[in-house]
C-alpha atoms as a PDB file:
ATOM      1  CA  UNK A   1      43.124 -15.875 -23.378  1.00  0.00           C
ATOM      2  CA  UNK A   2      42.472 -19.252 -22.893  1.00  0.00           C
ATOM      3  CA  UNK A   3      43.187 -21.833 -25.910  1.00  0.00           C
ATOM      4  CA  UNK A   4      41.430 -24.984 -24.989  1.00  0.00           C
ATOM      5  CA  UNK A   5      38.001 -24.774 -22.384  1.00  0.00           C
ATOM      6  CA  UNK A   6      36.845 -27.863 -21.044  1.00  0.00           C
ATOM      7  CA  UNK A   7      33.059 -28.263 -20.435  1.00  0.00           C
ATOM      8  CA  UNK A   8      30.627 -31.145 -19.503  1.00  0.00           C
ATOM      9  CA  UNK A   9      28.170 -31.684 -22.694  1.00  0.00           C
ATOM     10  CA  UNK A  10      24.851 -30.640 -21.813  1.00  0.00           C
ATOM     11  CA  UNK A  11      23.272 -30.643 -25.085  1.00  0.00           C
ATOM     12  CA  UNK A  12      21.905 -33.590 -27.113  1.00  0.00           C
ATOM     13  CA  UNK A  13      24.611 -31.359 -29.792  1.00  0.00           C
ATOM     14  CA  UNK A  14      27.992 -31.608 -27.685  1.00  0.00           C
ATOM     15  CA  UNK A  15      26.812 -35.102 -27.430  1.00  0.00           C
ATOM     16  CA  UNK A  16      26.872 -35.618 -30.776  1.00  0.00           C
ATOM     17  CA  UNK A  17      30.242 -33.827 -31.596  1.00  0.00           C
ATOM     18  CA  UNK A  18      31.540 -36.571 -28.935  1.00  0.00           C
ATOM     19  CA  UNK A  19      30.710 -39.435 -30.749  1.00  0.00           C
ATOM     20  CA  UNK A  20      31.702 -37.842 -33.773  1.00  0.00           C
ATOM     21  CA  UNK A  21      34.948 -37.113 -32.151  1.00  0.00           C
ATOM     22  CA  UNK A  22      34.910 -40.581 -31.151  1.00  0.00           C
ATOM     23  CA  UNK A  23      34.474 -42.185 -34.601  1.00  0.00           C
ATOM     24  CA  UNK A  24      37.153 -39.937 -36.556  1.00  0.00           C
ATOM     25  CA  UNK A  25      40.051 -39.787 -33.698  1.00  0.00           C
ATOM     26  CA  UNK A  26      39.466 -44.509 -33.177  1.00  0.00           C
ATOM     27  CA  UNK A  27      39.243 -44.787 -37.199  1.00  0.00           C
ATOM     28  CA  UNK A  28      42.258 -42.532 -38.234  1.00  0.00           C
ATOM     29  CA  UNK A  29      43.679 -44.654 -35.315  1.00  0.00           C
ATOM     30  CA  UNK A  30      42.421 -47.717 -36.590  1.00  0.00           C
ATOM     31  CA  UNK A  31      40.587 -48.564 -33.745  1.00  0.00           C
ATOM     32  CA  UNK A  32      37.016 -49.138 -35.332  1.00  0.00           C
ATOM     33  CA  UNK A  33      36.772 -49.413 -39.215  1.00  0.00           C
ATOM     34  CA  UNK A  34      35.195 -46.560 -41.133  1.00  0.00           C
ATOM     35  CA  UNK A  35      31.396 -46.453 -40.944  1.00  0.00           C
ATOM     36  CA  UNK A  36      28.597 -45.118 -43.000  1.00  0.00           C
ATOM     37  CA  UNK A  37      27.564 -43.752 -39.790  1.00  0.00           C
ATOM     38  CA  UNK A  38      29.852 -41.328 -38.071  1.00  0.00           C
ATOM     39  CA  UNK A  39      29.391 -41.444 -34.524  1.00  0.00           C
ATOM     40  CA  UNK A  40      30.500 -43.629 -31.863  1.00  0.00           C
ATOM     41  CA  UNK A  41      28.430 -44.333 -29.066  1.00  0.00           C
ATOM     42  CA  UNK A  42      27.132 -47.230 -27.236  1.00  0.00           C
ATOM     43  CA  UNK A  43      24.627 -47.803 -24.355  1.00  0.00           C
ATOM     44  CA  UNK A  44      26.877 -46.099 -21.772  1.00  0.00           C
ATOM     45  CA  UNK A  45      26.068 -43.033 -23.215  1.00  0.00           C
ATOM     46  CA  UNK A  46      23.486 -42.395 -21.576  1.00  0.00           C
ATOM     47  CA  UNK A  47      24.244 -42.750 -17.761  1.00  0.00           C
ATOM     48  CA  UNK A  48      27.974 -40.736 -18.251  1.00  0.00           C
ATOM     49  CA  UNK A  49      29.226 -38.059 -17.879  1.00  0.00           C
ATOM     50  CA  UNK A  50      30.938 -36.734 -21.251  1.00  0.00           C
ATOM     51  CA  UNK A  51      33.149 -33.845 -21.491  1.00  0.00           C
ATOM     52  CA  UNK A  52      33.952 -31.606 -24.365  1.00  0.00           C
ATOM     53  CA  UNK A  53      36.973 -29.900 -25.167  1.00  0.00           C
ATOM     54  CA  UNK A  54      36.964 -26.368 -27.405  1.00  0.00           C
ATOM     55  CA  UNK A  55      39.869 -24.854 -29.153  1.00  0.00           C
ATOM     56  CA  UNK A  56      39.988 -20.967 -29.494  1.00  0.00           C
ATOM     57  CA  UNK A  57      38.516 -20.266 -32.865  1.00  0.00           C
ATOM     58  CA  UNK A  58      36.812 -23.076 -33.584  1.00  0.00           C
ATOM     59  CA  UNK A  59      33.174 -23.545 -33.263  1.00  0.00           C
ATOM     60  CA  UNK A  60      32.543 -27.096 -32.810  1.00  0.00           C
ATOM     61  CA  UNK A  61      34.433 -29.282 -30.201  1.00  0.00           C
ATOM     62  CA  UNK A  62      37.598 -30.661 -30.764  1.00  0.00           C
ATOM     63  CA  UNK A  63      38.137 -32.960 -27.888  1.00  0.00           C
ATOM     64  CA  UNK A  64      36.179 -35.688 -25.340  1.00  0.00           C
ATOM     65  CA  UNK A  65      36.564 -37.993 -22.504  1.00  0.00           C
ATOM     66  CA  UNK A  66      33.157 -39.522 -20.534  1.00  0.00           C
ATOM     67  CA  UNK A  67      33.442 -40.749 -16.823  1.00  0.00           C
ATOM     68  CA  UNK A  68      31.368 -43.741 -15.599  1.00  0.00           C
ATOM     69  CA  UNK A  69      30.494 -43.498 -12.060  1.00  0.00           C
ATOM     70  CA  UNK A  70      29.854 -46.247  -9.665  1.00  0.00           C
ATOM     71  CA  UNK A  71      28.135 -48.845 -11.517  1.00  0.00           C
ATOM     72  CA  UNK A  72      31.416 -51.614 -12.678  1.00  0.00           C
ATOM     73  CA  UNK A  73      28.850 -53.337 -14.275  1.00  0.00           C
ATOM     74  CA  UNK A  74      28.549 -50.945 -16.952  1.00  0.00           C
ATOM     75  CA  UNK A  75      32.387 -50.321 -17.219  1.00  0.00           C
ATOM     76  CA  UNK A  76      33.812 -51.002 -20.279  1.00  0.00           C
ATOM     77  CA  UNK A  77      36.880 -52.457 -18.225  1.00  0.00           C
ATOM     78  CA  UNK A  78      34.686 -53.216 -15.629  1.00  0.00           C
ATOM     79  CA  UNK A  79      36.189 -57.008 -14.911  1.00  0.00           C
ATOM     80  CA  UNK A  80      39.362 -55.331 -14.786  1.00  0.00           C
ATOM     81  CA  UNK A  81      38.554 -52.349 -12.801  1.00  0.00           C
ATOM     82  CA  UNK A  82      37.029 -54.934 -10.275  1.00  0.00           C
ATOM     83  CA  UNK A  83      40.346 -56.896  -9.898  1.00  0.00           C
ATOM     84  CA  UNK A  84      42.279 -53.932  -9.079  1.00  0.00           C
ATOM     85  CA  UNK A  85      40.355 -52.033  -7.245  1.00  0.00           C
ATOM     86  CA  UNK A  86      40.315 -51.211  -3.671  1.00  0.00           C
ATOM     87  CA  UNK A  87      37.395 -52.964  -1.519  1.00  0.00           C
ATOM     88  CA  UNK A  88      34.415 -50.622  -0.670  1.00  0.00           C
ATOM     89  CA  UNK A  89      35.995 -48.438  -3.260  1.00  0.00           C
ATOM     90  CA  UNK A  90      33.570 -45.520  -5.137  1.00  0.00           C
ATOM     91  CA  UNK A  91      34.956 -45.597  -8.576  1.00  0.00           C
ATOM     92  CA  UNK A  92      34.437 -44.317 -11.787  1.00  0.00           C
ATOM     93  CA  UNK A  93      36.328 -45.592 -15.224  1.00  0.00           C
ATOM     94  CA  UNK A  94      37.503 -43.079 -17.750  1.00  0.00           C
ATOM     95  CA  UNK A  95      36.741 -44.086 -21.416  1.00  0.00           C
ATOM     96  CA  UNK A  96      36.705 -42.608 -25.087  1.00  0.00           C
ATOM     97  CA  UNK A  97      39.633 -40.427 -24.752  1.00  0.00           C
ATOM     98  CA  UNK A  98      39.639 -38.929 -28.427  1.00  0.00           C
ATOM     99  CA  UNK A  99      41.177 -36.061 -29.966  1.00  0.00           C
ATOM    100  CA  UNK A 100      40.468 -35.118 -33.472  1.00  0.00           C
ATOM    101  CA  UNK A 101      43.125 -35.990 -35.493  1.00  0.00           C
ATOM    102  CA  UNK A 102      43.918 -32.193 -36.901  1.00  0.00           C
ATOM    103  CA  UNK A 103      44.485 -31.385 -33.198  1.00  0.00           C
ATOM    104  CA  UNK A 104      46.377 -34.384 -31.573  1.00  0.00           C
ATOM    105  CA  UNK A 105      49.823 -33.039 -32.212  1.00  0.00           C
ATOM    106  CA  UNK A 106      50.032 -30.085 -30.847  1.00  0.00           C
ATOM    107  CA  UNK A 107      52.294 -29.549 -27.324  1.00  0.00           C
ATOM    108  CA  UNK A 108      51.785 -25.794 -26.347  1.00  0.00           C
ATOM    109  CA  UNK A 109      49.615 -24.696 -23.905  1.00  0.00           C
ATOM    110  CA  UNK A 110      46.748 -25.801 -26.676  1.00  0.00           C
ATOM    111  CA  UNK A 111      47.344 -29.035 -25.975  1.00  0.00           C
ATOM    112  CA  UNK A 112      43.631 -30.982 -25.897  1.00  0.00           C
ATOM    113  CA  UNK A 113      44.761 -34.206 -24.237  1.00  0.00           C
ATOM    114  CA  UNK A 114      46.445 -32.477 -21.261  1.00  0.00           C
ATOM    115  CA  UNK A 115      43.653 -30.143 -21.290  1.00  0.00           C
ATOM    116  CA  UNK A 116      40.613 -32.840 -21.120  1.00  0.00           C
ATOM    117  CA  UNK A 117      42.919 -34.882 -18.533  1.00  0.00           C
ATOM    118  CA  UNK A 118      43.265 -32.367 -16.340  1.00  0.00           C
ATOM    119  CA  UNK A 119      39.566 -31.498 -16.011  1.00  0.00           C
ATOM    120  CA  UNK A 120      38.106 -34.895 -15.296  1.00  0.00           C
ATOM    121  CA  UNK A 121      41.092 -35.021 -12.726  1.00  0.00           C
ATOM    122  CA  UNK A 122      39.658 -32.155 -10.806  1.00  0.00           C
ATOM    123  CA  UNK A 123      36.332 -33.506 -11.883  1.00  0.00           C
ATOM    124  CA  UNK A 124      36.847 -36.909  -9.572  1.00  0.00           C
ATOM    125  CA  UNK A 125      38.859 -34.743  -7.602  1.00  0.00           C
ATOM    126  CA  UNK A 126      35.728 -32.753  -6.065  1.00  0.00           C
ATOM    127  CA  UNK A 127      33.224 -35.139  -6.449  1.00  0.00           C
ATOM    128  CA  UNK A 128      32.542 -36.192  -2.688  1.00  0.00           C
ATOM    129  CA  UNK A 129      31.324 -39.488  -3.694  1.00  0.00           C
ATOM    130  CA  UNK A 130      34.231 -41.221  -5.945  1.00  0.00           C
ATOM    131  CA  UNK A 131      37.028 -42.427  -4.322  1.00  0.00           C
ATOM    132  CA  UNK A 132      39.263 -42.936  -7.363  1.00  0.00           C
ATOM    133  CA  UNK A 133      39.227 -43.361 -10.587  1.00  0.00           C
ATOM    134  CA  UNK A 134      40.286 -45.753 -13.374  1.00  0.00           C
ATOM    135  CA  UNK A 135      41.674 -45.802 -17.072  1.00  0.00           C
ATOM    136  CA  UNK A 136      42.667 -48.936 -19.414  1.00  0.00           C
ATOM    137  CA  UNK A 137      44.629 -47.581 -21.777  1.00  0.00           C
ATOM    138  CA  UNK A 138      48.057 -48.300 -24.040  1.00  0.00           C
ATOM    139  CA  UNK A 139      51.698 -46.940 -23.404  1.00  0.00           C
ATOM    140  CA  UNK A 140      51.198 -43.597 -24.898  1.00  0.00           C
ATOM    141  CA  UNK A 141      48.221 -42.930 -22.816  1.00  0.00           C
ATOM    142  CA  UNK A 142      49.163 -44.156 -19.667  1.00  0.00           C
ATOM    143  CA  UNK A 143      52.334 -41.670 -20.130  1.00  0.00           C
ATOM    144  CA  UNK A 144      49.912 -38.664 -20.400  1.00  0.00           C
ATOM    145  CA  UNK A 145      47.683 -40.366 -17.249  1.00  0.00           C
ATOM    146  CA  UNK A 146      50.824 -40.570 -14.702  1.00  0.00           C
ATOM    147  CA  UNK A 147      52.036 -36.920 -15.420  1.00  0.00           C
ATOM    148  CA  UNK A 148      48.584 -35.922 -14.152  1.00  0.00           C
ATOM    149  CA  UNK A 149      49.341 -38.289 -10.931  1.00  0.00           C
ATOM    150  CA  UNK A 150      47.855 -41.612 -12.161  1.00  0.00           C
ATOM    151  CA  UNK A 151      49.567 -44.257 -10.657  1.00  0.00           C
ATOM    152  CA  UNK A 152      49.373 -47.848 -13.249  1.00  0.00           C
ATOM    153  CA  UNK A 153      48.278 -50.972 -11.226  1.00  0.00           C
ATOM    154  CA  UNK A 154      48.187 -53.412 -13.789  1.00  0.00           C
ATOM    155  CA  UNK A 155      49.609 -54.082 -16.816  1.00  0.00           C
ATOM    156  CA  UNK A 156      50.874 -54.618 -19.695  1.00  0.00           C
ATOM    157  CA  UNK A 157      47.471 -57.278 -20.206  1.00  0.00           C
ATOM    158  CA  UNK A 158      45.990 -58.432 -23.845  1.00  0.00           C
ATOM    159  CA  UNK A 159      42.710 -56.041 -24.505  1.00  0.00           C
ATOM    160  CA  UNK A 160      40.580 -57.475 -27.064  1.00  0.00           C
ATOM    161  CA  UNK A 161      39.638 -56.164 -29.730  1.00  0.00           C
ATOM    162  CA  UNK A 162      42.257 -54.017 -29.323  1.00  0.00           C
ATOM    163  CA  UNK A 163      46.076 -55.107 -30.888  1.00  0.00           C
ATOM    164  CA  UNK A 164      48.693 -53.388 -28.129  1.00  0.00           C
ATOM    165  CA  UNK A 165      48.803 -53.910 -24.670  1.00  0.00           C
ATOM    166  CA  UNK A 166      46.961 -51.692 -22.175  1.00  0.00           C
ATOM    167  CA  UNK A 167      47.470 -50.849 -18.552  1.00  0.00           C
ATOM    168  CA  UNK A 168      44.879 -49.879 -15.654  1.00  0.00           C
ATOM    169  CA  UNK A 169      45.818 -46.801 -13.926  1.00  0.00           C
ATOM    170  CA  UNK A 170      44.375 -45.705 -10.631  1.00  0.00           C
ATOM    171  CA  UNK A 171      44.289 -41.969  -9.523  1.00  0.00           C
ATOM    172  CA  UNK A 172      43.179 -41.758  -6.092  1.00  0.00           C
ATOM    173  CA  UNK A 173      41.675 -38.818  -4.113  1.00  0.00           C
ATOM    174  CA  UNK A 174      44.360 -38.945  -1.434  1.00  0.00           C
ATOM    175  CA  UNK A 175      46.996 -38.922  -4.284  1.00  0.00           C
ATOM    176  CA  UNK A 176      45.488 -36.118  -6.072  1.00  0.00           C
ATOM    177  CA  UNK A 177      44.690 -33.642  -3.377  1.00  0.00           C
ATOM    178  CA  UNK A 178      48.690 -32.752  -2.716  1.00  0.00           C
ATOM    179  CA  UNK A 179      48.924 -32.092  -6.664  1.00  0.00           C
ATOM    180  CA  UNK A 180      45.381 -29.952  -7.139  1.00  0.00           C
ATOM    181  CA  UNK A 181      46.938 -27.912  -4.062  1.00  0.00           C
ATOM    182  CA  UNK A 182      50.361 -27.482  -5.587  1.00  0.00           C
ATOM    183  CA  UNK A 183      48.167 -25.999  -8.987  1.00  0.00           C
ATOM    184  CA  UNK A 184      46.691 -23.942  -7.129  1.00  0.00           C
ATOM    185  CA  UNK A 185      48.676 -22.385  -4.622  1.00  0.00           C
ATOM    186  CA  UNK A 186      51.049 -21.479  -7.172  1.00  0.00           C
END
C-alpha cells in the first residue's frame, strides 16, 4: 500500500488545500505572519502547475510544491534563476514547498517532502520541453534537493524578506536521466 500519492491539482479544491497548505506550513515556520485569511497564493497561481501530496488515511492533502515553466519573468527567483542559468535554457523554478506541520517530521517511507520532490523530479524529468529546473531555497532544503540529484549553483545569497540564506539549485535533464534509470531498473 502506498502511504503518500502525489497528484497534480486539478480541482479549483486541491487548489485550495495548496494555499492552505501554504499558509499553515510558512506561518508555523514564520515565514508569513498569521492571517485572517488562510490561504497563500499569489498571481502565479494561475499559470503553474501545483502538485498535491495525500497521506494514507487522510482525506484532504497534506503536502504541495507548484512548478513555473518557461516564463523567468514570472519566477519568484526569476533575477536569480536568470544569472545562473544556462543560455537558451527551458526552465522552470520550483516554489511553495510546504508540508503541513503535523506531517513534516516523519522519515519512513511516509515521508511527504521526499515524496513531493521526487514527483516534480520525474515531472521535469519527462517533460520534453524543460531543460532543467530551479529551486531557491535554505540549507535544510537544499539538503533534501541534492539527494534527489540537484546540484546548488549559487549560494549562500541574502533573500529578502526572508532571514537565512538560500541557495539556487539546478537539476538538469542530463543529470537526472542516469538516476530515474537507476529507480527504475532496480
Amino acid at each position: 500500500m502506498t502511504l503518500v500519492h502525489v497528484v497534480i491539482a486539478e480541482s479549483v479544491e486541491e487548489l485550495r488545500q495548496a494555499r492552505s497548505i501554504r499558509y499553515h506550513a510558512y506561518v508555523d515556520a514564520g515565514h508569513v505572519e498569521p492571517s485572517p485569511d488562510p490561504y497563500l497564493g499569489d498571481h502565479r497561481d494561475a499559470s503553474a502547475t501545483c502538485f498535491v501530496a495525500y497521506v494514507a488515511g487522510h482525506a484532504e492533502a497534506v503536502g504541495t510544491v507548484r512548478a513555473l515553466v518557461h516564463d523567468t519573468s514570472l519566477f519568484e527567483a526569476g533575477d536569480i534563476v536568470e544569472q545562473v542559468m544556462r543560455p537558451g535554457e527551458r526552465v522552470c523554478e520550483l516554489t511553495k514547498l510546504a508540508v503541513l506541520p503535523a506531517f513534516q517530521k516523519r522519515k519512513d517511507e511516509a515521508n511527504v517532502f521526499v515524496h513531493l520532490s521526487r514527483a516534480v523530479s520525474r515531472w521535469v524529468i519527462e517533460r520534453a520541453d524543460i531543460d532543467a529546473a530551479y529551486v531557491v531555497t535554505i540549507e535544510k532544503n537544499a539538503q533534501l534537493y541534492e539527494r534527489l540529484g540537484f546540484r546548488r549553483v549559487r549560494g549562500p545569497f541574502d533573500y529578502p524578506p526572508y532571514p537565512r540564506p538560500h541557495f539556487a539549485l539546478r537539476l538538469g535533464t542530463e543529470e537526472a536521466l542516469p538516476l530515474l534509470w537507476k529507480k527504475r531498473s532496480r
